[in-house]
N, C-alpha and C. Protein backbone atom coordinates (compact mmCIF):
# COMPACT_ATOMS: atom_id res chain seq x y z
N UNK A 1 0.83 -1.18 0.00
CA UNK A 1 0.00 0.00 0.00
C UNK A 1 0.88 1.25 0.00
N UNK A 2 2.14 1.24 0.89
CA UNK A 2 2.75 2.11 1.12
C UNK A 2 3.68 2.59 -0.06
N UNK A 3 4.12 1.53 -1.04
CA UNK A 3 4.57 1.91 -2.24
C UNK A 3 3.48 2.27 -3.97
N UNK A 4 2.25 1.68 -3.57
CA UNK A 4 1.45 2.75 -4.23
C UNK A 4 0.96 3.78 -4.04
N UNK A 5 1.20 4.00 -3.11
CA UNK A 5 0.94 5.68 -2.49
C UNK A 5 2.25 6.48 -2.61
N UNK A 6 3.48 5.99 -2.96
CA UNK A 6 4.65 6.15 -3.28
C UNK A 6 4.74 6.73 -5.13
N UNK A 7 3.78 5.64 -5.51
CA UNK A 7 3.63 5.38 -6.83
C UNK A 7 3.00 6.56 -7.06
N UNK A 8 1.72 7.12 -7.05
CA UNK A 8 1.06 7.40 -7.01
C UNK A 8 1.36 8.72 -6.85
N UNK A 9 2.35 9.17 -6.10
CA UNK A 9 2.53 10.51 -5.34
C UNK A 9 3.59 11.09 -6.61
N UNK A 10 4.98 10.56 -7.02
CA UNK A 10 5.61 10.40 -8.07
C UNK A 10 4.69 11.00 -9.62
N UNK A 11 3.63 9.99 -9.78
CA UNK A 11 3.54 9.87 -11.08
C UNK A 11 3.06 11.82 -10.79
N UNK A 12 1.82 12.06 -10.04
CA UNK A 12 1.59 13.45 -9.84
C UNK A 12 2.50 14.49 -9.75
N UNK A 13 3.70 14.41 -9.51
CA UNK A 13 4.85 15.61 -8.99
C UNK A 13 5.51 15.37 -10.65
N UNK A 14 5.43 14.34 -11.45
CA UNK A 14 6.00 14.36 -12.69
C UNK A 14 4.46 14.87 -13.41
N UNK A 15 3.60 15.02 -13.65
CA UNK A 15 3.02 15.92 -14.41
C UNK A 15 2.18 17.11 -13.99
N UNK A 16 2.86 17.68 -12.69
CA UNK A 16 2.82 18.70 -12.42
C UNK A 16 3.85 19.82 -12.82
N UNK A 17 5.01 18.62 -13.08
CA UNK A 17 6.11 19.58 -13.31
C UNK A 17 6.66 19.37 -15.03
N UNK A 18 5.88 18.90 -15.79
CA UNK A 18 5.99 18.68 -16.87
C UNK A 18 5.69 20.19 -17.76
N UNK A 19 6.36 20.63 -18.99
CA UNK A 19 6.00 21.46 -19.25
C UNK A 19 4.75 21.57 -20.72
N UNK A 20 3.88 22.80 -19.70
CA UNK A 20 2.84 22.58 -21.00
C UNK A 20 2.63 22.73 -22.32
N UNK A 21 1.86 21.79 -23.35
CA UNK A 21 1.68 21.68 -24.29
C UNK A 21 1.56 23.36 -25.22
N UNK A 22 2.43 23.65 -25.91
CA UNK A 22 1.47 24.86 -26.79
C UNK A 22 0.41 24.65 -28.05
N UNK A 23 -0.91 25.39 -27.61
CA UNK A 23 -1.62 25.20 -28.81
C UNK A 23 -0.90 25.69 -29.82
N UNK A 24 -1.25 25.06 -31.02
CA UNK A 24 -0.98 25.21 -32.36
C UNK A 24 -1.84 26.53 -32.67
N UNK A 25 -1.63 27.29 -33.17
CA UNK A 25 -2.33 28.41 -33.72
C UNK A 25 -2.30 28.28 -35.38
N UNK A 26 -3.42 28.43 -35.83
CA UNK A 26 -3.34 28.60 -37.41
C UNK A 26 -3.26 29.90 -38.23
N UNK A 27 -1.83 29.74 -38.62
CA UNK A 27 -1.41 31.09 -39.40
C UNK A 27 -2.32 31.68 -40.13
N UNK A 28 -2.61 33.29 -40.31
CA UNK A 28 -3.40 33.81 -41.01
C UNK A 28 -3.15 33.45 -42.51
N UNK A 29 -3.51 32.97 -43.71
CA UNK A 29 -3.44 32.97 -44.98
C UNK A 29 -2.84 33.75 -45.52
N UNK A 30 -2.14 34.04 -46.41
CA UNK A 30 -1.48 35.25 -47.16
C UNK A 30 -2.56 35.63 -48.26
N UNK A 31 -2.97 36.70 -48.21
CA UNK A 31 -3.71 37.87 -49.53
C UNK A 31 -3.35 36.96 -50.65
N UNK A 32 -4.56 36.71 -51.46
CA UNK A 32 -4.05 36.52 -53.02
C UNK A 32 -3.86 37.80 -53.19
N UNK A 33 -2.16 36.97 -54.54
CA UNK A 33 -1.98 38.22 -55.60
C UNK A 33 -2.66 38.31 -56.90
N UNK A 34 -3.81 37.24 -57.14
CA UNK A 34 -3.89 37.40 -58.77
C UNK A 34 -4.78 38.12 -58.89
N UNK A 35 -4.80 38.86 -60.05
CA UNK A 35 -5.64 40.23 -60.45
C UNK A 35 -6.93 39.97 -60.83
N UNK A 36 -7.80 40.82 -60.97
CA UNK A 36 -9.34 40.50 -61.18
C UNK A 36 -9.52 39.61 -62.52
N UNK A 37 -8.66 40.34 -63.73
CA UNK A 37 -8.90 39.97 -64.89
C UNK A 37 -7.27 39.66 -65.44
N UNK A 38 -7.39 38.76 -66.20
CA UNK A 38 -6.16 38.57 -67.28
C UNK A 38 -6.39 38.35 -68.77
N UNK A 39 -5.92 39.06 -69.64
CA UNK A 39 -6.10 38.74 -70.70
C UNK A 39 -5.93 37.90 -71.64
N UNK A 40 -6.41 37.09 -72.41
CA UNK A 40 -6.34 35.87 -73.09
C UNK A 40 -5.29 35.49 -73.60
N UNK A 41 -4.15 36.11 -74.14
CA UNK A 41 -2.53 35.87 -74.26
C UNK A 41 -2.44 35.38 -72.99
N UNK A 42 -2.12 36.58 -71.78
CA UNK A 42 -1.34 36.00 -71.09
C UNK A 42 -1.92 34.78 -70.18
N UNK A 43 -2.79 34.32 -69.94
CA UNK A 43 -3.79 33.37 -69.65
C UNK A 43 -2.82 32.35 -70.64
N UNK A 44 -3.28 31.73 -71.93
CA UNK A 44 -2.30 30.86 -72.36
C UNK A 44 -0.61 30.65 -72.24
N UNK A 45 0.10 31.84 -71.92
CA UNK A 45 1.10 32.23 -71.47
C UNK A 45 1.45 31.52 -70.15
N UNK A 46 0.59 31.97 -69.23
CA UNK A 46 0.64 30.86 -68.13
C UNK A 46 0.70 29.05 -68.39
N UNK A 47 -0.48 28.99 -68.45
CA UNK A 47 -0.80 27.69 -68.50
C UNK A 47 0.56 27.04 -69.53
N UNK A 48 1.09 27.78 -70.83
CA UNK A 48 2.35 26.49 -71.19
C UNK A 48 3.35 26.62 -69.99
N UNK A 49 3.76 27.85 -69.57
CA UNK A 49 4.75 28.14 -68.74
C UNK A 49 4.62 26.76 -67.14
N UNK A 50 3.13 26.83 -67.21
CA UNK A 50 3.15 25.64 -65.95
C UNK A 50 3.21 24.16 -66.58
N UNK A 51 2.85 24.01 -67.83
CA UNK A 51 2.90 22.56 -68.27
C UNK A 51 1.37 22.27 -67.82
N UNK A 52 0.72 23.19 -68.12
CA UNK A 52 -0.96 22.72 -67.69
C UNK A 52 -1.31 22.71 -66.72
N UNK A 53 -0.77 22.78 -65.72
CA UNK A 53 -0.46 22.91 -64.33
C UNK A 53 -0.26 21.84 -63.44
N UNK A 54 1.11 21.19 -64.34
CA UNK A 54 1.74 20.06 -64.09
C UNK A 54 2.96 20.58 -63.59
N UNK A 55 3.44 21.45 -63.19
CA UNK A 55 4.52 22.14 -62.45
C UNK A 55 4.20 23.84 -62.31
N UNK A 56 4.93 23.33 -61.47
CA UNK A 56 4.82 24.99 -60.58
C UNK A 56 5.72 26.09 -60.98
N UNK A 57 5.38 27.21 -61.22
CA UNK A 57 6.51 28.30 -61.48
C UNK A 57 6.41 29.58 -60.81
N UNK A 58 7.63 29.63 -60.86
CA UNK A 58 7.91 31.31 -59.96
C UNK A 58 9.22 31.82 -60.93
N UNK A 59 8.56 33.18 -60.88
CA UNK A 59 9.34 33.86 -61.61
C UNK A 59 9.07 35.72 -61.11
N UNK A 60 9.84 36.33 -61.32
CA UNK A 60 9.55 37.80 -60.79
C UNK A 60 9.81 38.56 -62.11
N UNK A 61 9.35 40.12 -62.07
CA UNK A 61 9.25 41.06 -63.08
C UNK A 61 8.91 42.09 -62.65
N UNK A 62 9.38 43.31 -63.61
CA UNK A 62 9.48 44.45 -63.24
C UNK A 62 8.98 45.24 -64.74
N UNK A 63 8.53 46.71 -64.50
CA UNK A 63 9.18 47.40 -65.44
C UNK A 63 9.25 48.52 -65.33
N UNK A 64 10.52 48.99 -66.37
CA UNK A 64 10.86 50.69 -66.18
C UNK A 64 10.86 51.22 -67.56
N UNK A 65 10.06 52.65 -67.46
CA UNK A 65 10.39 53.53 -68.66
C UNK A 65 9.35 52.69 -69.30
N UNK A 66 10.21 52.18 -70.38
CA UNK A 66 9.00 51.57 -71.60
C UNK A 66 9.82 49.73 -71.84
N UNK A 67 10.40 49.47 -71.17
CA UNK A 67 10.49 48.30 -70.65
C UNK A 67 10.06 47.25 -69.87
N UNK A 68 9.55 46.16 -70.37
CA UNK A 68 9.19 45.09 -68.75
C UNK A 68 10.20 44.19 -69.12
N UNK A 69 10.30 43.88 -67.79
CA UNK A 69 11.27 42.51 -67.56
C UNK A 69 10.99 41.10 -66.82
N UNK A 70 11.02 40.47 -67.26
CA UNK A 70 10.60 39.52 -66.99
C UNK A 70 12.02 38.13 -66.72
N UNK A 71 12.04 37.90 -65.41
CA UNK A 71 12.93 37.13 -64.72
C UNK A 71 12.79 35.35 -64.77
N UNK A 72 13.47 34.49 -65.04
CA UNK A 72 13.49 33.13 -64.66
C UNK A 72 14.59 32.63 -64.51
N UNK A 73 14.36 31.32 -64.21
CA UNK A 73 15.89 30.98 -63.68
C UNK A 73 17.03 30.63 -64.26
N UNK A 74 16.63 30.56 -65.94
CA UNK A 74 17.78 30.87 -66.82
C UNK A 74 18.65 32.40 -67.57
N UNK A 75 17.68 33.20 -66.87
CA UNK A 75 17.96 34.59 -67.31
C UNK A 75 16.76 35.58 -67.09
N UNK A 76 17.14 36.59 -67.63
CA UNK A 76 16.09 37.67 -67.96
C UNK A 76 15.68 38.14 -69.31
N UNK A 77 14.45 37.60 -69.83
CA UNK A 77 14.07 38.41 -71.13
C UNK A 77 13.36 40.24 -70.96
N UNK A 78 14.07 40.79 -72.60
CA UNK A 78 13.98 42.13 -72.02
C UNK A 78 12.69 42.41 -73.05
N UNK A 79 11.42 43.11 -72.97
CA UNK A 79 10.68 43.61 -73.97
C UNK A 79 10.69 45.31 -73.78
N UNK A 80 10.05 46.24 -75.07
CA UNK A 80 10.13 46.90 -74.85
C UNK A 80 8.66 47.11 -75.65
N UNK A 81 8.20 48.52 -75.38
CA UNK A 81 6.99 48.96 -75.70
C UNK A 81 7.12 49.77 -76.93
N UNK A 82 6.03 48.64 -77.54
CA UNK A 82 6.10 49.07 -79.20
C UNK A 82 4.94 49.27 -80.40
N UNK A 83 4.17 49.84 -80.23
CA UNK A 83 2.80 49.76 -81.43
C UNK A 83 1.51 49.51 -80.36
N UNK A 84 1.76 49.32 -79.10
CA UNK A 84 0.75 49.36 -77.64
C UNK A 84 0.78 48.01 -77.57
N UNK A 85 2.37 47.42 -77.43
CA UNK A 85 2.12 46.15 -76.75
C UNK A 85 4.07 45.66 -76.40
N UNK A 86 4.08 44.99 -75.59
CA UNK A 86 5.97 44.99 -75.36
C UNK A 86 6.15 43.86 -76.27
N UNK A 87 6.91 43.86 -77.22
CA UNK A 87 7.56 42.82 -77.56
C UNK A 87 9.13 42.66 -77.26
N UNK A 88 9.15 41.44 -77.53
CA UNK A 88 10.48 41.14 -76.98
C UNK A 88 11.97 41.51 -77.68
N UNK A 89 12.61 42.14 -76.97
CA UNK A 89 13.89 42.97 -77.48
C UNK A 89 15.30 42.28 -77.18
N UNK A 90 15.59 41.47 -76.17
CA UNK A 90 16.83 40.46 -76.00
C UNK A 90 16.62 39.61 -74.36
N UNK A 91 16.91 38.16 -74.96
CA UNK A 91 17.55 37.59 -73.77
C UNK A 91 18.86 37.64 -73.21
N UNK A 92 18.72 37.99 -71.74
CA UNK A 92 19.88 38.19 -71.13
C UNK A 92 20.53 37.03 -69.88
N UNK A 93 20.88 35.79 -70.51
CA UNK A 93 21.03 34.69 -70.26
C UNK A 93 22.07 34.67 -68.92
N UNK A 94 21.92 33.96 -67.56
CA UNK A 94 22.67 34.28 -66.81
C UNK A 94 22.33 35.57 -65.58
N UNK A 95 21.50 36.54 -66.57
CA UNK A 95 21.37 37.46 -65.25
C UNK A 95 20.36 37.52 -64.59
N UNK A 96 20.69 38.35 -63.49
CA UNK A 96 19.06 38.25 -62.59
C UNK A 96 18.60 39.88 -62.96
N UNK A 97 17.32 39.87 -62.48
CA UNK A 97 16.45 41.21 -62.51
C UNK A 97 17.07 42.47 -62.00
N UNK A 98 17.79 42.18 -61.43
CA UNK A 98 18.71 43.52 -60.86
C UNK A 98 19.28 44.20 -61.46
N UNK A 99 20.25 43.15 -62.18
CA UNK A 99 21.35 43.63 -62.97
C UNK A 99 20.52 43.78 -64.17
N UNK A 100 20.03 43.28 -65.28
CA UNK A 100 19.34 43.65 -66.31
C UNK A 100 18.81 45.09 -66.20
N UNK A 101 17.93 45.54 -65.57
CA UNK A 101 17.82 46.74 -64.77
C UNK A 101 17.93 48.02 -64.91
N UNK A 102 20.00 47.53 -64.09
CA UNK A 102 20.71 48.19 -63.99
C UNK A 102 21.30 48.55 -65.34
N UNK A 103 21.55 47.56 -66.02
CA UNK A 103 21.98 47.50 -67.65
C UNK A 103 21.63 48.38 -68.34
N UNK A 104 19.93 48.67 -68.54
CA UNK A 104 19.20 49.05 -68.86
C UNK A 104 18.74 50.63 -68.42
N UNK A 105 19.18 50.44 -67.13
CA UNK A 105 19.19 52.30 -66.75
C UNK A 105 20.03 53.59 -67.33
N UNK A 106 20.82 53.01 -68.31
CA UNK A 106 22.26 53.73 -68.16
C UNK A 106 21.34 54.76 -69.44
């Protein structure tokens, strides 16, 4: 008797002194970024770029002046604004968005 009351006294002083569990909190969602509307180019534009949406892509872009740029992970293609639409003016194989840019500011 005297060692289950032993027992007993133990198991209580170990989960009294145990430290407590933290709830999990569920992170707020991040804002979509996609825009209300896209236009039917770039809509197909997407979808080859994902493989149908059999892979995932990320890519970043910018533009300045009468330039957009458009970043991936083999380079940066440069367009420029021409007749009210950018077409494409050179790939810049190797660089990132920064430097293209910068290239481009001078």
């Amino acid at each position: 008797m005297r060692k289950l009351g032993l027992l007993v006294m133990v198991a209580l002083l170990a989960l009294g002194a145990a430290p407590k569990k933290k709830v999990a909190t569920k992170a707020a969602a991040p804002a979509p970024v996609a825009p209300a509307e896209i236009a039917h180019p770039m809509a197909l534009f997407l979808k080859q770029m994902s493989t149908d949406g059999t892979r995932q892509v990320t890519f970043r872009a910018t533009a300045m002046g009468t330039r957009f740029f458009f970043e991936e992970p083999s380079g940066v293609t440069v367009y420029r604004y021409l007749g009210g639409r950018y077409v494409r003016e050179e790939f810049l194989r190797g660089y990132r968005l920064a430097t293209a840019v910068k290239k481009y500011s001078k």
